[in-house]
N, C-alpha and C. Protein backbone atom coordinates (compact mmCIF):
# COMPACT_ATOMS: atom_id res chain seq x y z
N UNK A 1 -23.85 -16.64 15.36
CA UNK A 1 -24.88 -15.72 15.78
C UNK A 1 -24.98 -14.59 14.77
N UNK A 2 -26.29 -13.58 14.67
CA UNK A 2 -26.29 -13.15 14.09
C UNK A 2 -26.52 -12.03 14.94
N UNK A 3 -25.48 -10.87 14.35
CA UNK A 3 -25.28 -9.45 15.19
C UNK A 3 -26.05 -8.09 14.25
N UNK A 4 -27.04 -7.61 15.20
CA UNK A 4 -27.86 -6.51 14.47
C UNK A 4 -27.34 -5.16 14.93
N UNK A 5 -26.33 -4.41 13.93
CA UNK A 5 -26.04 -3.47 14.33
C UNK A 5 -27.01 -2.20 14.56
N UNK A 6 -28.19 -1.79 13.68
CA UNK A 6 -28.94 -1.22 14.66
C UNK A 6 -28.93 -1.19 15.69
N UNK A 7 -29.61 -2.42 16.11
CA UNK A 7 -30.32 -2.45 17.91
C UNK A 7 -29.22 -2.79 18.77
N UNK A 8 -27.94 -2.85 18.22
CA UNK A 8 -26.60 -3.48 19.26
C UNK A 8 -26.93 -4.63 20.00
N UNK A 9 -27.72 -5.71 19.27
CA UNK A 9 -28.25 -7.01 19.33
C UNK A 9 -27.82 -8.46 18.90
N UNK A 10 -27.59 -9.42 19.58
CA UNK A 10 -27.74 -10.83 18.86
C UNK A 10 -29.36 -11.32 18.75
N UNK A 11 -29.30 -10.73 16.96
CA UNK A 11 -30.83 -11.28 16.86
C UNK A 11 -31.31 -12.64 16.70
N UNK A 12 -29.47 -14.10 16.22
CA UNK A 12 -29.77 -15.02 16.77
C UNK A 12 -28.63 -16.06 17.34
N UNK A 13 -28.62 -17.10 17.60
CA UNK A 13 -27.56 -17.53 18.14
C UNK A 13 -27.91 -18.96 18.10
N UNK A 14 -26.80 -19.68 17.45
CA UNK A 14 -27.10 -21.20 17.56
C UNK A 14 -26.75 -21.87 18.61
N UNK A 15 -27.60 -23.01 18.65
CA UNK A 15 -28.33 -23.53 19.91
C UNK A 15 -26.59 -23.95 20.47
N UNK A 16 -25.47 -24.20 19.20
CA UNK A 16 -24.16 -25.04 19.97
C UNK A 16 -23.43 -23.94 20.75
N UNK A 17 -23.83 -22.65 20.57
CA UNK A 17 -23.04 -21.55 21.88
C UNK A 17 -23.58 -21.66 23.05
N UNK A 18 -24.93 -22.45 23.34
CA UNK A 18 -25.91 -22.22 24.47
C UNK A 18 -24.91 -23.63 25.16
N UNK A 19 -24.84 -24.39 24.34
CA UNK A 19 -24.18 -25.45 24.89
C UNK A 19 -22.89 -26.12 25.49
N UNK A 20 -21.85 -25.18 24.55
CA UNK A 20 -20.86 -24.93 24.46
C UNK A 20 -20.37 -24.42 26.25
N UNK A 21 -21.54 -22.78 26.10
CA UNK A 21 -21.00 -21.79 26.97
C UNK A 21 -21.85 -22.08 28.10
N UNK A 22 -22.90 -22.56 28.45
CA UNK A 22 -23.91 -22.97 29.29
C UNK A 22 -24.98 -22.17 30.01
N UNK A 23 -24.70 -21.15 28.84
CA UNK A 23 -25.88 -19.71 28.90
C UNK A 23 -27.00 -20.12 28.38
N UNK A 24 -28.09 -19.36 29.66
CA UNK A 24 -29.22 -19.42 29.15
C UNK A 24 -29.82 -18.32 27.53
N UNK A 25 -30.08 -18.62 26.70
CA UNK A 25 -30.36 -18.06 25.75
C UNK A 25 -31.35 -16.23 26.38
N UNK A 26 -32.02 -17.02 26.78
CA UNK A 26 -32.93 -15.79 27.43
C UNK A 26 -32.43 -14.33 28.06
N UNK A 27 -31.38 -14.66 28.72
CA UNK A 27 -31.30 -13.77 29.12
C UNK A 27 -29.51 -13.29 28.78
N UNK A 28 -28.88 -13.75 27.59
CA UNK A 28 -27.83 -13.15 26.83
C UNK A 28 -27.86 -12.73 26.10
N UNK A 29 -27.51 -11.40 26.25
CA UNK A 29 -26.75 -10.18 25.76
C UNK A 29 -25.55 -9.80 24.98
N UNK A 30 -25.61 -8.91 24.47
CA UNK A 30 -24.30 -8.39 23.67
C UNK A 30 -23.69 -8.18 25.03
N UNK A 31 -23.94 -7.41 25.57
CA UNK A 31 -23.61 -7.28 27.09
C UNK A 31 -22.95 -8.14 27.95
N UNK A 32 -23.37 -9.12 28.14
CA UNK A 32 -23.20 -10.38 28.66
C UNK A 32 -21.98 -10.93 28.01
N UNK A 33 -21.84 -11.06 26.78
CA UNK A 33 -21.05 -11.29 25.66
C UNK A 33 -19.32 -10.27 26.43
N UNK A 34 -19.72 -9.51 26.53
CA UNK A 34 -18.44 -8.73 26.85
C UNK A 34 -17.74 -8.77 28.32
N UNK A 35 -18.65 -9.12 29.00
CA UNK A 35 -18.34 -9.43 30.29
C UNK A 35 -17.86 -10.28 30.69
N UNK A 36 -18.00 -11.75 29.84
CA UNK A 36 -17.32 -13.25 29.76
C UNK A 36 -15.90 -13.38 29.35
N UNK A 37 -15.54 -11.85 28.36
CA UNK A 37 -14.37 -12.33 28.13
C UNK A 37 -13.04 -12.01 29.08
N UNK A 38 -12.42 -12.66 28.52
CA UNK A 38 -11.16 -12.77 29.87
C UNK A 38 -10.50 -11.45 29.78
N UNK A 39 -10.49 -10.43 30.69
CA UNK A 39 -10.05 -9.21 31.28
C UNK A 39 -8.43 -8.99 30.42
N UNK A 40 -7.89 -10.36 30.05
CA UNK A 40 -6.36 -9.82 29.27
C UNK A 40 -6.36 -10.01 27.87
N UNK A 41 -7.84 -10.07 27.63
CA UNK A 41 -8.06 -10.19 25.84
C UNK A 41 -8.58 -9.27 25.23
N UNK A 42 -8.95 -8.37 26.12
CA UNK A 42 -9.63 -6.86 25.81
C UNK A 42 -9.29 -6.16 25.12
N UNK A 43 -7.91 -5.71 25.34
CA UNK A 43 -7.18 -4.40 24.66
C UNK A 43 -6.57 -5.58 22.96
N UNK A 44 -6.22 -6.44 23.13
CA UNK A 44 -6.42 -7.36 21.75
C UNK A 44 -7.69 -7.39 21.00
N UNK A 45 -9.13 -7.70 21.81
CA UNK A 45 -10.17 -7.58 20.62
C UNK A 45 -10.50 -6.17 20.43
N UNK A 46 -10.04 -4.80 21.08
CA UNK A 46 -10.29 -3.65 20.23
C UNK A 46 -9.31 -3.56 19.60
N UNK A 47 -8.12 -3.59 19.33
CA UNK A 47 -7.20 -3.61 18.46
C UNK A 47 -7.57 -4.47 17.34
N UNK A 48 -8.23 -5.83 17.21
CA UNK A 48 -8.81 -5.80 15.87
C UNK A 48 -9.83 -5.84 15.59
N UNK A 49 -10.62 -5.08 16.18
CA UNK A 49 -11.73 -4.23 15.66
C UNK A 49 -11.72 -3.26 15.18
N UNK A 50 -10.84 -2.76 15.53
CA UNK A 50 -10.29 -1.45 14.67
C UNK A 50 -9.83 -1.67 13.75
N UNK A 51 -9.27 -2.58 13.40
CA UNK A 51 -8.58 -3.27 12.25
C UNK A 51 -9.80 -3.24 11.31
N UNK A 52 -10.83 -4.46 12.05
CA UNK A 52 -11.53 -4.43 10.81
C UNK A 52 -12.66 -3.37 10.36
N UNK A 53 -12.65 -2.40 11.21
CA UNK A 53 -13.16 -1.12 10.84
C UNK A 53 -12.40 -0.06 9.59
N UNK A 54 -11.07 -0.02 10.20
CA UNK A 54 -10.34 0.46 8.72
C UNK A 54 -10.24 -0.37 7.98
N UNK A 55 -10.03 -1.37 7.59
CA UNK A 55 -10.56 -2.18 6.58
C UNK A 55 -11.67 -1.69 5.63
N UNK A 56 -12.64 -2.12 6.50
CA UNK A 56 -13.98 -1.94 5.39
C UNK A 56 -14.50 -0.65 5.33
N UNK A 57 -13.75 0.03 5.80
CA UNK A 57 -13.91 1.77 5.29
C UNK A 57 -13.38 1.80 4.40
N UNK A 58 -12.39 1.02 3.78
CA UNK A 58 -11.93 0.84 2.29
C UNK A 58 -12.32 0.39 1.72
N UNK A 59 -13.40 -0.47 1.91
CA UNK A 59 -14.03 -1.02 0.49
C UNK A 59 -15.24 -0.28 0.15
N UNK A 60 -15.38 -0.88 -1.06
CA UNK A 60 -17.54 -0.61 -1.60
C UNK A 60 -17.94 -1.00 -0.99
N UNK A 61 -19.13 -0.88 -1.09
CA UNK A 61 -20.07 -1.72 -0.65
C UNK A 61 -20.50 -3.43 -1.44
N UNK A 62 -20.42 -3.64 -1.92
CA UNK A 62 -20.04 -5.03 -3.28
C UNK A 62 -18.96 -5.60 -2.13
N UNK A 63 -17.86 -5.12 -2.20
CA UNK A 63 -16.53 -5.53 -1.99
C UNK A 63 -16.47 -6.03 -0.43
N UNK A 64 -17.64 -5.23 0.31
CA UNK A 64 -17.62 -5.69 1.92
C UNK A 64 -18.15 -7.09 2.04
N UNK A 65 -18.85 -7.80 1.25
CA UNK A 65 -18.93 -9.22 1.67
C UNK A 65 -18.32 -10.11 0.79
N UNK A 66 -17.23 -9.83 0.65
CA UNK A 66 -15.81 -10.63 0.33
C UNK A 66 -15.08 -10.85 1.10
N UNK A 67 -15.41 -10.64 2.37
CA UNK A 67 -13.94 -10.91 3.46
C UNK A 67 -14.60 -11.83 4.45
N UNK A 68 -13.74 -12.56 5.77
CA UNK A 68 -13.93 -12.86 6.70
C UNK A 68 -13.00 -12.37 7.99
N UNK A 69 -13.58 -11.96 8.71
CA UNK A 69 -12.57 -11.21 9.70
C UNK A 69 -12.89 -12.48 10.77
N UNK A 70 -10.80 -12.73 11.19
CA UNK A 70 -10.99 -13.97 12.43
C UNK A 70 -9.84 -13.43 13.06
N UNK A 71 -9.99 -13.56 14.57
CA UNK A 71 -8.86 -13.60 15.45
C UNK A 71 -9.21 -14.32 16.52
N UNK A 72 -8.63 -14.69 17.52
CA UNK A 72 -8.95 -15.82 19.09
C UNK A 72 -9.25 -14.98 20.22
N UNK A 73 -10.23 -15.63 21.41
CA UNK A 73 -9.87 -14.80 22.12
C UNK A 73 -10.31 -15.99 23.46
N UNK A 74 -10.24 -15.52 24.69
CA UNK A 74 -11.23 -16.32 25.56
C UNK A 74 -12.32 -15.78 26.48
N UNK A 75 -13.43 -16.84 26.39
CA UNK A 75 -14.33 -16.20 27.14
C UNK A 75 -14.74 -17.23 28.29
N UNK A 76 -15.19 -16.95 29.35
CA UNK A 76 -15.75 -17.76 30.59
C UNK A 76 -17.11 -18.55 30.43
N UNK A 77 -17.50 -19.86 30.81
CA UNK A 77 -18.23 -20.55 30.63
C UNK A 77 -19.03 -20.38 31.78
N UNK A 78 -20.46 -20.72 31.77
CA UNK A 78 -21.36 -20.66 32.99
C UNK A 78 -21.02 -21.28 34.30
N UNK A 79 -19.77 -22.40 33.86
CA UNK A 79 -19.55 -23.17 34.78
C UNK A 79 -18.14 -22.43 35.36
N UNK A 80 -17.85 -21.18 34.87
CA UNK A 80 -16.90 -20.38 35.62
C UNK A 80 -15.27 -21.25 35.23
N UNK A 81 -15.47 -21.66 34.37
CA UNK A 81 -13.72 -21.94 33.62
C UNK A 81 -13.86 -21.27 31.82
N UNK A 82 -12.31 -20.92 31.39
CA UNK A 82 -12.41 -20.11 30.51
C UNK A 82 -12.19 -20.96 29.41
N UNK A 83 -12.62 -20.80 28.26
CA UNK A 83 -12.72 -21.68 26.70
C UNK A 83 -11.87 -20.99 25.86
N UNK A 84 -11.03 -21.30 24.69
CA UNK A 84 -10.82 -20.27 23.51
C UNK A 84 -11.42 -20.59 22.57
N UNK A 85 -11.80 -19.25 21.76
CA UNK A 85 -12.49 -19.54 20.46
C UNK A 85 -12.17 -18.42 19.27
N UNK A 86 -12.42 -19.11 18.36
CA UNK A 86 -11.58 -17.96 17.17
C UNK A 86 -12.94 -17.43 16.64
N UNK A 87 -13.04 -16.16 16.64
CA UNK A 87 -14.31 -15.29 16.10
C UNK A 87 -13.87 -15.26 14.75
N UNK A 88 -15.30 -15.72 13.84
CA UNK A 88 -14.93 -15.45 12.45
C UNK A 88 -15.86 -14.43 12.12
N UNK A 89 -16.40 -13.46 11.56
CA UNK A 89 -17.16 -12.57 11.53
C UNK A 89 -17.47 -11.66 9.27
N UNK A 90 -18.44 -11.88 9.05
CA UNK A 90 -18.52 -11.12 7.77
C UNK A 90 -19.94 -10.57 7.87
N UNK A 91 -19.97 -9.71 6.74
CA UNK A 91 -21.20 -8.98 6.45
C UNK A 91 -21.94 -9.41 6.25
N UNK A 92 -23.15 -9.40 6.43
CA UNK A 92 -24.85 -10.09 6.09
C UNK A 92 -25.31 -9.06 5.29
N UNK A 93 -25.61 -7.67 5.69
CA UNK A 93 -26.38 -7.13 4.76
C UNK A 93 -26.33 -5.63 5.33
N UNK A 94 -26.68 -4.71 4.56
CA UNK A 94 -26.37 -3.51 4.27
C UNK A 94 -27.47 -2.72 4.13
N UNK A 95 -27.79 -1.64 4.99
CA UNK A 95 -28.77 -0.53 5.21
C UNK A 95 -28.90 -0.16 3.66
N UNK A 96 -29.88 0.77 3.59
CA UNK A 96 -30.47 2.00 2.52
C UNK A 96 -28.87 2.83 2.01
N UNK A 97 -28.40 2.87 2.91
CA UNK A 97 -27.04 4.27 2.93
C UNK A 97 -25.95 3.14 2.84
N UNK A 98 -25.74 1.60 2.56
CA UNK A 98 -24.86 0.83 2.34
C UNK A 98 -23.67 1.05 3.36
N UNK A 99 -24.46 1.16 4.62
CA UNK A 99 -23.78 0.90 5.89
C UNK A 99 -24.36 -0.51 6.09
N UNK A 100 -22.99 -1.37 7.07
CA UNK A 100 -23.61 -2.50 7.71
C UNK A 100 -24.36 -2.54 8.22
N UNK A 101 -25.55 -3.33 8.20
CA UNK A 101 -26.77 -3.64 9.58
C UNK A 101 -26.82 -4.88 10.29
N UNK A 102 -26.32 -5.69 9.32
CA UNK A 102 -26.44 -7.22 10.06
C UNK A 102 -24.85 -8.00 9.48
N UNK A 103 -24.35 -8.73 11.05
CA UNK A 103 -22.96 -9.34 10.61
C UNK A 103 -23.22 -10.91 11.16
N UNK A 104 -22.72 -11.67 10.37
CA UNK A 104 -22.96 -12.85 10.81
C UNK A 104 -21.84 -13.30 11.60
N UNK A 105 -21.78 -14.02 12.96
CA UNK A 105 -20.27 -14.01 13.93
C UNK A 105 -20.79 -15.73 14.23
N UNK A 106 -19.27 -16.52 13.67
CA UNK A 106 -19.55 -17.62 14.42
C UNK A 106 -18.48 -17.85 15.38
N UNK A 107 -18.18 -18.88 16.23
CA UNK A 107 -17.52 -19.19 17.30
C UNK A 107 -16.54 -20.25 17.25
N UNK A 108 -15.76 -20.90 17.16
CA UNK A 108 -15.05 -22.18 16.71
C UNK A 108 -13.82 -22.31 17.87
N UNK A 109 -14.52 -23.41 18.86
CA UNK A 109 -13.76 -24.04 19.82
C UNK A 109 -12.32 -23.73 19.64
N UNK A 110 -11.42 -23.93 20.00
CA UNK A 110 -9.89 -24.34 20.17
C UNK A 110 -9.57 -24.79 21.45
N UNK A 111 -9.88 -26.39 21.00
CA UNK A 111 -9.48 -26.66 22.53
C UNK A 111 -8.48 -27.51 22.73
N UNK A 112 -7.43 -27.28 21.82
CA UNK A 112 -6.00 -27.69 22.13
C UNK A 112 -5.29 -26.29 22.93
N UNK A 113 -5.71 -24.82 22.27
CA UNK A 113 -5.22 -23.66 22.87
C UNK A 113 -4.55 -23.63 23.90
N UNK A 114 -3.11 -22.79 23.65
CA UNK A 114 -1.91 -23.20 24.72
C UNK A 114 -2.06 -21.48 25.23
N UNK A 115 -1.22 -20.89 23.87
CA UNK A 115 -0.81 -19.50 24.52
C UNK A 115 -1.31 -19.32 22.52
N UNK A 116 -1.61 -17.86 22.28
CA UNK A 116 -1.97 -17.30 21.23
C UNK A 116 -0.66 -16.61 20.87
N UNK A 117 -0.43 -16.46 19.50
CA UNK A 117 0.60 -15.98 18.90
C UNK A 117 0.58 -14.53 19.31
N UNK A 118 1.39 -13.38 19.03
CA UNK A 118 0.78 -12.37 19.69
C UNK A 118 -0.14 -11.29 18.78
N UNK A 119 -0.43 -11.75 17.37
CA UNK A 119 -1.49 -11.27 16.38
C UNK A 119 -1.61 -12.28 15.63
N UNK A 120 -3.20 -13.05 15.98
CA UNK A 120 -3.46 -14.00 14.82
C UNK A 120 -4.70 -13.32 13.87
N UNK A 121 -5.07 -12.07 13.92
CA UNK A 121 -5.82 -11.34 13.24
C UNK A 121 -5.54 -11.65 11.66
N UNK A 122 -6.38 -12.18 11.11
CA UNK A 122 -6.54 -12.25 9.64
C UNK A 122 -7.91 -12.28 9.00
N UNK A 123 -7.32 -12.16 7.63
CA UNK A 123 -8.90 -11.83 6.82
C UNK A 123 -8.88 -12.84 5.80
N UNK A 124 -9.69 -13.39 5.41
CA UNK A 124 -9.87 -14.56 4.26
C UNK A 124 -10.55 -13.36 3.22
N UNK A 125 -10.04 -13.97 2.06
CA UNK A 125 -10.51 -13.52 1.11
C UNK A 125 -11.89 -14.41 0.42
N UNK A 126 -12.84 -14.59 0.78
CA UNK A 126 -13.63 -15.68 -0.16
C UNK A 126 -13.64 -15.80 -1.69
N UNK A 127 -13.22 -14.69 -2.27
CA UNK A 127 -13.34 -14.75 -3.83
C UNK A 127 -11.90 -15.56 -4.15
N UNK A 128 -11.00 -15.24 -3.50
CA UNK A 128 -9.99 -15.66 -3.91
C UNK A 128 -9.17 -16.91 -2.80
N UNK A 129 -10.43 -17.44 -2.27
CA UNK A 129 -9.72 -18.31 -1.13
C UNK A 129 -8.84 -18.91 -0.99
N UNK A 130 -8.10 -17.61 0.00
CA UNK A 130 -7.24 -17.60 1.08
C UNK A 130 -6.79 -16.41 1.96
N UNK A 131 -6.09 -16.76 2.68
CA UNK A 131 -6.05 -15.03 3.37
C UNK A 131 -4.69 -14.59 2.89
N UNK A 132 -5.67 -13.09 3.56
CA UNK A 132 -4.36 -11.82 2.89
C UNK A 132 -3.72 -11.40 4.27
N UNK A 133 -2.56 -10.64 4.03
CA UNK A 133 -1.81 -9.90 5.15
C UNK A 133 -2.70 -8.75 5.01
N UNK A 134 -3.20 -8.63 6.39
CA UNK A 134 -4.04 -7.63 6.83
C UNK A 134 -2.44 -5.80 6.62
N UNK A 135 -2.10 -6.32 7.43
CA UNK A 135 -0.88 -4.86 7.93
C UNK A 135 -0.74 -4.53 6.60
N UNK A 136 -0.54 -5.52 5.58
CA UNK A 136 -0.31 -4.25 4.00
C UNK A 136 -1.13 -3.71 3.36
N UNK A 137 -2.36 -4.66 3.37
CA UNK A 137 -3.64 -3.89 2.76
C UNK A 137 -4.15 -2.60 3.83
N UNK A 138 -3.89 -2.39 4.93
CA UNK A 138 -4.33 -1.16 5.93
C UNK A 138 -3.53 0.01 5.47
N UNK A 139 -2.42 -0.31 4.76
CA UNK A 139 -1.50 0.84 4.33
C UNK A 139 -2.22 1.98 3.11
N UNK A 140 -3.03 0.69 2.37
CA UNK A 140 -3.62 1.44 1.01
C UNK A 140 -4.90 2.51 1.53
N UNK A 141 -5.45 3.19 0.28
CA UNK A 141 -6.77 4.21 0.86
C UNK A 141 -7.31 3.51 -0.43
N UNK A 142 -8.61 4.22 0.17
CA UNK A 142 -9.98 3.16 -0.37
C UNK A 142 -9.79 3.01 -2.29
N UNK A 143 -9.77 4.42 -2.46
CA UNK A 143 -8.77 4.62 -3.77
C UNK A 143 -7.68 3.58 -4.76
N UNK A 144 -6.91 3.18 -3.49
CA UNK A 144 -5.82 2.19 -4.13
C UNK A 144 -6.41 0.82 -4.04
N UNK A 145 -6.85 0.41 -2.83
CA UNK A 145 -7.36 -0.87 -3.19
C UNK A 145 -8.53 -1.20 -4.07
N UNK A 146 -9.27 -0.07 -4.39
CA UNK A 146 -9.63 -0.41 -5.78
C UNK A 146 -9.44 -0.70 -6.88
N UNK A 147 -8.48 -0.10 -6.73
CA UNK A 147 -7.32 -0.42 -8.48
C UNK A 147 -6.63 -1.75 -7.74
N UNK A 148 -6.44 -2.02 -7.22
CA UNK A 148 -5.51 -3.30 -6.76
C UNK A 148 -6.37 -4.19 -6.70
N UNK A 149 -7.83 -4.02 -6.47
CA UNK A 149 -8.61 -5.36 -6.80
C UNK A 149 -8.95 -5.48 -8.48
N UNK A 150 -8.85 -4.48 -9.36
CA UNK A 150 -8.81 -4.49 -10.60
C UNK A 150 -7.37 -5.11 -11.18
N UNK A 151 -6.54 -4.79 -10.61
CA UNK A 151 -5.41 -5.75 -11.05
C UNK A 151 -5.43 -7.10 -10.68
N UNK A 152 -5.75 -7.69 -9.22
CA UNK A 152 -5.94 -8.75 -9.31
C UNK A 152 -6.70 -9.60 -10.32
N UNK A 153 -7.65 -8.88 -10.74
CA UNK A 153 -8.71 -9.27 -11.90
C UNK A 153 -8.43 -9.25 -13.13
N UNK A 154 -6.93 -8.89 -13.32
CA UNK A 154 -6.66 -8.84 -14.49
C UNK A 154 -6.59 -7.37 -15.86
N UNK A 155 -7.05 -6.70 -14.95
CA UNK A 155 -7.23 -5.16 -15.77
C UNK A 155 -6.00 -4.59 -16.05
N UNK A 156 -5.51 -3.93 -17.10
CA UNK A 156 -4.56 -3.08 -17.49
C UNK A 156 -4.81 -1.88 -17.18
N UNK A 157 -3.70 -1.12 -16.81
CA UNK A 157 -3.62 0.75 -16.24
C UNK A 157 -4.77 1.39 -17.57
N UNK A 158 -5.11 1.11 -18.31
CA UNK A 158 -5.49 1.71 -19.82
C UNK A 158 -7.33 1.46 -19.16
N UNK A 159 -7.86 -0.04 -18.89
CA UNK A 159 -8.99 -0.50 -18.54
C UNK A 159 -9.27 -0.05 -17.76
N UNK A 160 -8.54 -0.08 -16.40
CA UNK A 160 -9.09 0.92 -15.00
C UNK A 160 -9.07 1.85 -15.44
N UNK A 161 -8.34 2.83 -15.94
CA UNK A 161 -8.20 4.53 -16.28
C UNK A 161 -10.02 4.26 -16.56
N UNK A 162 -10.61 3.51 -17.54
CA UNK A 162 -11.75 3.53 -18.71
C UNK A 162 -12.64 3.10 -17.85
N UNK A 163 -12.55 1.91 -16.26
CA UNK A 163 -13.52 1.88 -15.91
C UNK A 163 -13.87 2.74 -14.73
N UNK A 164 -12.55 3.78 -14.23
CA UNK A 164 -12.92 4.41 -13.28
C UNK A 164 -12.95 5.84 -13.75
N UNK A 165 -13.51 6.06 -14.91
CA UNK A 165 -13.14 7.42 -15.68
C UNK A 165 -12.27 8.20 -15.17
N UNK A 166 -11.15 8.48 -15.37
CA UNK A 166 -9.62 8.87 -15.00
C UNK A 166 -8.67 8.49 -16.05
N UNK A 167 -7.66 9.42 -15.45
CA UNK A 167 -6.29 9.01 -16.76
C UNK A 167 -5.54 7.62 -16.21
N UNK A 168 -4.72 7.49 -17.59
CA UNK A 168 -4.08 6.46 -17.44
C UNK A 168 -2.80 6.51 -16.48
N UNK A 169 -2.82 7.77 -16.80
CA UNK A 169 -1.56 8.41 -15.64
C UNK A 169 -1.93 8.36 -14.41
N UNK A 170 -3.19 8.78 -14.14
CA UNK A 170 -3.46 8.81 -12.54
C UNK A 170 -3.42 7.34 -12.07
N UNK A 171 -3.96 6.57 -13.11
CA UNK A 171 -3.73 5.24 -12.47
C UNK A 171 -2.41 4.51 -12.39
N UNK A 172 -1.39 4.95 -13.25
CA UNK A 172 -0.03 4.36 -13.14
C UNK A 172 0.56 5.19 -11.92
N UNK A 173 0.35 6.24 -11.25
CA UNK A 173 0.86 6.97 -10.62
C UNK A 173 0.34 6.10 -9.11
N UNK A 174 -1.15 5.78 -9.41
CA UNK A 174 -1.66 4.80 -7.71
C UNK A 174 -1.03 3.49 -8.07
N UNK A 175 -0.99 2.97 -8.80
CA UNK A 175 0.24 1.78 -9.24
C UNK A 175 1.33 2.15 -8.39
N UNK A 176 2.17 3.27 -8.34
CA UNK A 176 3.63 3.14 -7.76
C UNK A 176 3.44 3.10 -6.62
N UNK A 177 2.36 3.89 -5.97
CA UNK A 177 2.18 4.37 -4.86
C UNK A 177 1.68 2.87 -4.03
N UNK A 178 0.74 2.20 -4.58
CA UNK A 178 0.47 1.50 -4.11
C UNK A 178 2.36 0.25 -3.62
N UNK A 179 2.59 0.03 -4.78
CA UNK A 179 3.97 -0.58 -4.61
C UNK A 179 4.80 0.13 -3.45
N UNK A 180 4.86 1.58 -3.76
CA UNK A 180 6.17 1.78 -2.33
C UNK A 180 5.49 1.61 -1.16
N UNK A 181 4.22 1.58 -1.00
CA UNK A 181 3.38 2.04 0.43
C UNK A 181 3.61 0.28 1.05
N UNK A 182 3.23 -0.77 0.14
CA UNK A 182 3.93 -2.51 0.69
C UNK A 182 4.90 -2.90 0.54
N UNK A 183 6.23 -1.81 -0.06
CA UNK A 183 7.29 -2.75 0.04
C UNK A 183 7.25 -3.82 -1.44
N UNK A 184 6.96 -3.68 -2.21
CA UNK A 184 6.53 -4.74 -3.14
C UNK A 184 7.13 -4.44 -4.37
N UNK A 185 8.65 -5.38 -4.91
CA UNK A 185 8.76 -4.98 -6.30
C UNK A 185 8.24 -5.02 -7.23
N UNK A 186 7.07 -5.87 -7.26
CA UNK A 186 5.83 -5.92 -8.38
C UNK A 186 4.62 -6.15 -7.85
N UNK A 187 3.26 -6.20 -8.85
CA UNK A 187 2.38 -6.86 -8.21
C UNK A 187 2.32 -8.02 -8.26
N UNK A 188 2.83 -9.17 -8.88
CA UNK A 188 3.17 -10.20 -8.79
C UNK A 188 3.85 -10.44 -7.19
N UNK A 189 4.86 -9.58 -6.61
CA UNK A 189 5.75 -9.90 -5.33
C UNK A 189 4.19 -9.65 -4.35
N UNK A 190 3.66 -8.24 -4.85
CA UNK A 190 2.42 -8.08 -4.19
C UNK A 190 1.51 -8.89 -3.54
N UNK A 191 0.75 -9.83 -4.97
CA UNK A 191 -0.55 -10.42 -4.29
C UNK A 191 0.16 -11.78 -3.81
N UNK A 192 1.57 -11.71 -3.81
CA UNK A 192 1.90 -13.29 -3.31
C UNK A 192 2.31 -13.09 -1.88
N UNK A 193 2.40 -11.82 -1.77
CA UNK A 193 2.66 -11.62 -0.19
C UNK A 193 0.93 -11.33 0.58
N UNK A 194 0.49 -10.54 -0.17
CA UNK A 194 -1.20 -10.83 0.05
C UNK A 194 -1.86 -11.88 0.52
N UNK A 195 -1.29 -13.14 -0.13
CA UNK A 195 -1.88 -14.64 0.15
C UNK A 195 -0.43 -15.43 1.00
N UNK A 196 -0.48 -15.10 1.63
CA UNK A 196 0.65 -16.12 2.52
C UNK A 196 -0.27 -16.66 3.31
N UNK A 197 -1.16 -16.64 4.04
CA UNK A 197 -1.58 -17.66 4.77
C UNK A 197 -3.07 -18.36 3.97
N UNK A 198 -2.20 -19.52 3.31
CA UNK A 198 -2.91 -20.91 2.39
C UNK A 198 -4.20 -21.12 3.56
């Protein structure tokens, strides 16, 4: 589906959720949407929503449709029994002021679903497909993970200093910082703990 943050809208929704969930299209709501889900998954989907709110308060704007935000949750079917499904969710497109306006959210059955781990919140990286550990990248400010996506890319403390006009010092100095803030004896230990889930 496609979520219009303006109007706090699904401006569309494919026909396999109508089918899936046994809602009439017509008359579902974002609203509706929140009311289906199961009463003990609540305080879990604002917890990573918040997640992925600090998140992408750290990135550019460029950099916000590089991710995929997914976690599980369950919601109730028309026929009054409950389904799980893992929300995958990324950016579509970006206002005048390079705020989000439109997010694209799809839905993906799990219907082996026993019991949920107790955080399956993760983010795919699309440029670099695979996902990252969310909990270490939340540690950095918008600041550091900029230079940390320049290192992934290959840039030297000398190149970032030159492409973010700044010293070379200031940038070896968000270098350490970035390291003590994950625990990480290098960036090598770094982006390999970044990508643990293949």
């Amino acid at each position: 589906m496609i979520y219009d943050y303006n109007s706090g809208t699904i401006s569309y929704a494919h026909p396999a959720f109508w089918k899936i969930t046994g809602y009439d299209p017509q008359i579902f709501d974002i609203q509706t949407l929140r009311e289906i889900i199961h009463p003990d998954d609540m305080e879990y989907i604002i917890k990573c929503e918040e997640k992925d709110i600090t998140f992408k308060n750290k990135l550019s704007e460029n950099q916000l449709f590089n991710y995929i935000f997914s976690y599980s949750y369950r919601i109730k079917t028309a026929s009054d029994t409950y389904i799980t499904v893992r929300q995958n969710s990324q950016v579509l497109e970006l206002n005048p002021h390079g705020e989000i306006s439109r997010c694209y959210v799809s839905h993906q059955l799990i219907e082996e679903f026993r019991t949920r781990s107790e955080d399956d919140y993760r983010i795919y990286d699309k440029a670099h497909g695979s996902f990252i550990e969310p909990d270490t990248l939340l540690k950095l400010t918008k600041r550091e993970m900029e230079i940390l996506q320049l290192i992934k890319e290959g840039y030297n403390s000398a190149e970032i200093a030159e492409k973010l006009c700044t010293s070379k010092y200031t940038i070896d100095t968000h270098r350490k910082n970035i390291l003590n803030k994950t625990n990480s004896a290098n960036f090598i230990d770094l982006i390999r703990k970044l990508n643990l889930y293949k």
